[in-house]
N, C-alpha and C. Protein backbone atom coordinates (compact mmCIF):
# COMPACT_ATOMS: atom_id res chain seq x y z
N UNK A 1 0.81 -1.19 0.00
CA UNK A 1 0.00 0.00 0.00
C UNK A 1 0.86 1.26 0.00
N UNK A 2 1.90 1.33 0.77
CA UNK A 2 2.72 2.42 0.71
C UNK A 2 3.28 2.48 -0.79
N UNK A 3 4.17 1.88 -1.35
CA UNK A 3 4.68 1.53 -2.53
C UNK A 3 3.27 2.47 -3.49
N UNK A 4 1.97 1.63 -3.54
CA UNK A 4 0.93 2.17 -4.46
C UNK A 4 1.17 3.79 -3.94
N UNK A 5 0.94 4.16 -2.71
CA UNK A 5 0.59 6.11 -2.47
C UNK A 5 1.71 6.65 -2.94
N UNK A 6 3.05 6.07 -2.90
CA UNK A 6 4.50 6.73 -3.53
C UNK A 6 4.11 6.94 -4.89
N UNK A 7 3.97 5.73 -5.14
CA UNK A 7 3.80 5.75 -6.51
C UNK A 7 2.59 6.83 -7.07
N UNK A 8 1.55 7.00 -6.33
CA UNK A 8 0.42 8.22 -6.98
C UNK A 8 1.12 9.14 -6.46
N UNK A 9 2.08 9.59 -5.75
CA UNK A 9 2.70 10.88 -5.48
C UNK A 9 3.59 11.42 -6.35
N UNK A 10 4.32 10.57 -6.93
CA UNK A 10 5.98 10.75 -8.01
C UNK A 10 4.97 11.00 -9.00
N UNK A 11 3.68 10.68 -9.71
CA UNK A 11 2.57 10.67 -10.73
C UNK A 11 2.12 11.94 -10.92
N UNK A 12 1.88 12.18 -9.78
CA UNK A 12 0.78 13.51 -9.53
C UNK A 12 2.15 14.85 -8.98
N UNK A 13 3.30 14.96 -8.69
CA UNK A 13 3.94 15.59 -8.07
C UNK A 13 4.19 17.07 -8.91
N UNK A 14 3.68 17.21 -9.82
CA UNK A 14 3.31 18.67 -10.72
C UNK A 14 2.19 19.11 -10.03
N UNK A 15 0.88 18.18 -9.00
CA UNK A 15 -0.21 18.97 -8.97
C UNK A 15 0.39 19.72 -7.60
N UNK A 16 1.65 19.18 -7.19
CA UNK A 16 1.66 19.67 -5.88
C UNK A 16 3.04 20.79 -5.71
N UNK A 17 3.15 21.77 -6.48
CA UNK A 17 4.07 22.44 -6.59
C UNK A 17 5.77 21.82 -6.85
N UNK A 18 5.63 20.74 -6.61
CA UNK A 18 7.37 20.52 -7.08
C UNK A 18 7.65 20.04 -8.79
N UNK A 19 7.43 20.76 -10.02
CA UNK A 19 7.32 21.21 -11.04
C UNK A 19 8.53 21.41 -11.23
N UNK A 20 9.20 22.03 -10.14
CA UNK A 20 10.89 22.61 -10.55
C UNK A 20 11.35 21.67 -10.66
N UNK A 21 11.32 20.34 -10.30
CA UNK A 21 12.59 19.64 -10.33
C UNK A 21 12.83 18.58 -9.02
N UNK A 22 13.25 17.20 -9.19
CA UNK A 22 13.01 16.59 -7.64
C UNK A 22 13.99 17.03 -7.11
N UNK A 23 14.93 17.76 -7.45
CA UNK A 23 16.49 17.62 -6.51
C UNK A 23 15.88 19.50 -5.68
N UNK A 24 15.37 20.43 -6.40
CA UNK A 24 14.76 21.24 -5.33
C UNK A 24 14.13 21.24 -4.89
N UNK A 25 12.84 20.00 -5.35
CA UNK A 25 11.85 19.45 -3.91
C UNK A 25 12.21 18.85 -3.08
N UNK A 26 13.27 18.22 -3.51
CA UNK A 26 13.94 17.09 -2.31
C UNK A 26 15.18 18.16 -1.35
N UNK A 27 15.23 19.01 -1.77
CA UNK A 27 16.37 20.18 -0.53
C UNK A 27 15.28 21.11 0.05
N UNK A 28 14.01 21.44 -0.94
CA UNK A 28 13.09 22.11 0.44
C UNK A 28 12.13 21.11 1.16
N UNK A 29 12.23 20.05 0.99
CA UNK A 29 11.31 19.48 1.99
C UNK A 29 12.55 18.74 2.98
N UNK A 30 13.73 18.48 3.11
CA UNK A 30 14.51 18.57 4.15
C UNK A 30 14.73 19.28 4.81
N UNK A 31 14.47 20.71 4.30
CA UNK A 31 14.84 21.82 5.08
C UNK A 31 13.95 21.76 5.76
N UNK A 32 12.51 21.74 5.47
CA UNK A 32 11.50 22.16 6.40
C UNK A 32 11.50 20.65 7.37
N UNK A 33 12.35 19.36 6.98
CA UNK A 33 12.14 18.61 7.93
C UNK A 33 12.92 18.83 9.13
N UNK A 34 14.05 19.44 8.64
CA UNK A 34 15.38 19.88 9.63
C UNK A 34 14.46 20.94 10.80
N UNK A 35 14.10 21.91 10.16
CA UNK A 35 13.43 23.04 11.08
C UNK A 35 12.26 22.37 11.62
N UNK A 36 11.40 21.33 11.39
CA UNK A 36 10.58 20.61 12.23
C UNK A 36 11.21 19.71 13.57
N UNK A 37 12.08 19.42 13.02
CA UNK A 37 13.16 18.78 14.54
C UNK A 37 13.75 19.47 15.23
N UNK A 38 14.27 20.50 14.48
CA UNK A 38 14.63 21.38 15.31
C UNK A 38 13.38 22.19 16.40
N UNK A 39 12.62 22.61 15.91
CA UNK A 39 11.59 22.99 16.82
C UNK A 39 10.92 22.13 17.72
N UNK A 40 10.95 20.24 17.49
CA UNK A 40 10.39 19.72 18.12
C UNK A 40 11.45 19.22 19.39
N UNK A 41 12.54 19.32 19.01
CA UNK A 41 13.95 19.70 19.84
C UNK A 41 13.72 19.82 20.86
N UNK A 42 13.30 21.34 20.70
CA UNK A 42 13.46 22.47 21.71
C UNK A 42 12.32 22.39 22.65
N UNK A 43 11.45 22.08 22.23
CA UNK A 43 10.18 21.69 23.42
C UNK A 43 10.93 20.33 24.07
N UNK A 44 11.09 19.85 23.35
CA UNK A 44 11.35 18.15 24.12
C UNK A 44 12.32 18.36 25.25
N UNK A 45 13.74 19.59 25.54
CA UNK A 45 14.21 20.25 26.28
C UNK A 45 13.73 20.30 27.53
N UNK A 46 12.63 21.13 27.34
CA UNK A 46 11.81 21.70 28.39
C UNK A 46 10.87 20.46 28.99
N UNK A 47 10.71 19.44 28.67
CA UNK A 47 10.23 18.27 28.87
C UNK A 47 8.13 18.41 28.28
N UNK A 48 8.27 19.06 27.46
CA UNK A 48 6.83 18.64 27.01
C UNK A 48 6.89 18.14 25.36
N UNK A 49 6.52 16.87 26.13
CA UNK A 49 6.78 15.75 25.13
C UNK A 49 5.39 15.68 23.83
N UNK A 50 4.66 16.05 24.12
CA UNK A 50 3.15 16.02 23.81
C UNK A 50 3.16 17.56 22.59
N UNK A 51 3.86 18.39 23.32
CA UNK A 51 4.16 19.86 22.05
C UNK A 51 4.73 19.44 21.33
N UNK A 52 6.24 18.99 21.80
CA UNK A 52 7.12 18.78 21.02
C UNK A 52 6.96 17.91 19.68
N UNK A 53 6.15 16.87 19.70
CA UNK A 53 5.38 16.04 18.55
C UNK A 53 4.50 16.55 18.37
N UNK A 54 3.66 17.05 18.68
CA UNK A 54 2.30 18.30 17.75
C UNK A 54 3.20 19.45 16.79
N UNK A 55 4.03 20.63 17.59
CA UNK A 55 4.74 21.35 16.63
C UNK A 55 5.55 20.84 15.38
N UNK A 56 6.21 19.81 15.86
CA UNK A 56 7.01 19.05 14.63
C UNK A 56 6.30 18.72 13.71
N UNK A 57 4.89 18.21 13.95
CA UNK A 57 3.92 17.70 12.83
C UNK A 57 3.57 18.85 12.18
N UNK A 58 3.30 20.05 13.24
CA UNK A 58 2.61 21.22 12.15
C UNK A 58 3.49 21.56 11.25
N UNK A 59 4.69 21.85 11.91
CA UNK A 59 5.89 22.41 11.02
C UNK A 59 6.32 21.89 9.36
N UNK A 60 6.15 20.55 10.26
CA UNK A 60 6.34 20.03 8.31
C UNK A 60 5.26 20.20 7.92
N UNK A 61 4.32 19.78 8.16
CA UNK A 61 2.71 19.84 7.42
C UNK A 61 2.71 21.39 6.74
N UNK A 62 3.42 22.41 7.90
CA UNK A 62 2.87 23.75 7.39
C UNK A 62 3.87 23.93 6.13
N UNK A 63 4.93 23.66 6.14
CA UNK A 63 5.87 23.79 5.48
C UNK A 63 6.24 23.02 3.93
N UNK A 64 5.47 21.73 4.07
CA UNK A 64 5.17 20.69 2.62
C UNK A 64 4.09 22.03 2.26
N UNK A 65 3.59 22.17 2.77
CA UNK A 65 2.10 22.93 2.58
C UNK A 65 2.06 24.20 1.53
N UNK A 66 3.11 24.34 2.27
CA UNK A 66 3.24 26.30 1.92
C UNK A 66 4.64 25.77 0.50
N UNK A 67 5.17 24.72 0.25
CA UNK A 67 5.91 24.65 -0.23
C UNK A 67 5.04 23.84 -2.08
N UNK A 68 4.21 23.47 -1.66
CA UNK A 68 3.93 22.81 -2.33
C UNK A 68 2.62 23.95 -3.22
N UNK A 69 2.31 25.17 -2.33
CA UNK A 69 1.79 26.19 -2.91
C UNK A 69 1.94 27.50 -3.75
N UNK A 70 3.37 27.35 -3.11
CA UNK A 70 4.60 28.30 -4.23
C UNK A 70 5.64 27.95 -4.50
């Protein structure tokens, strides 16, 4: 099942803003994974374990998101 959704993703990956090219979709969606760990990091620090995996999720989510819109 995973294999099949990869596969409708690499298919469809023009509807989702990465058009430029996989090697600059593939350096901005690391980046925004880097800055999702990093932020989920920094809560995990402070010991709230429960933020720290909610922000990390938004972060990439917001960030595939916003990336995949411009």
């Amino acid at each position: 099942m995973r294999l099949v959704w990869l596969w409708w993703l690499v298919r469809h990956s023009n509807n989702f803003g990465y058009s430029h090219g996989l090697l600059r979709a593939g350096i901005g969606t690391f980046a925004v994974l880097i800055t999702a760990v990093v932020a989920g990091l920094a809560l995990r620090r402070r010991r709230h374990r429960l933020a720290s995996v909610t922000t990390g999720a938004v972060v990439f989510g917001g960030g595939v998101a916003w990336l995949a819109c411009h």
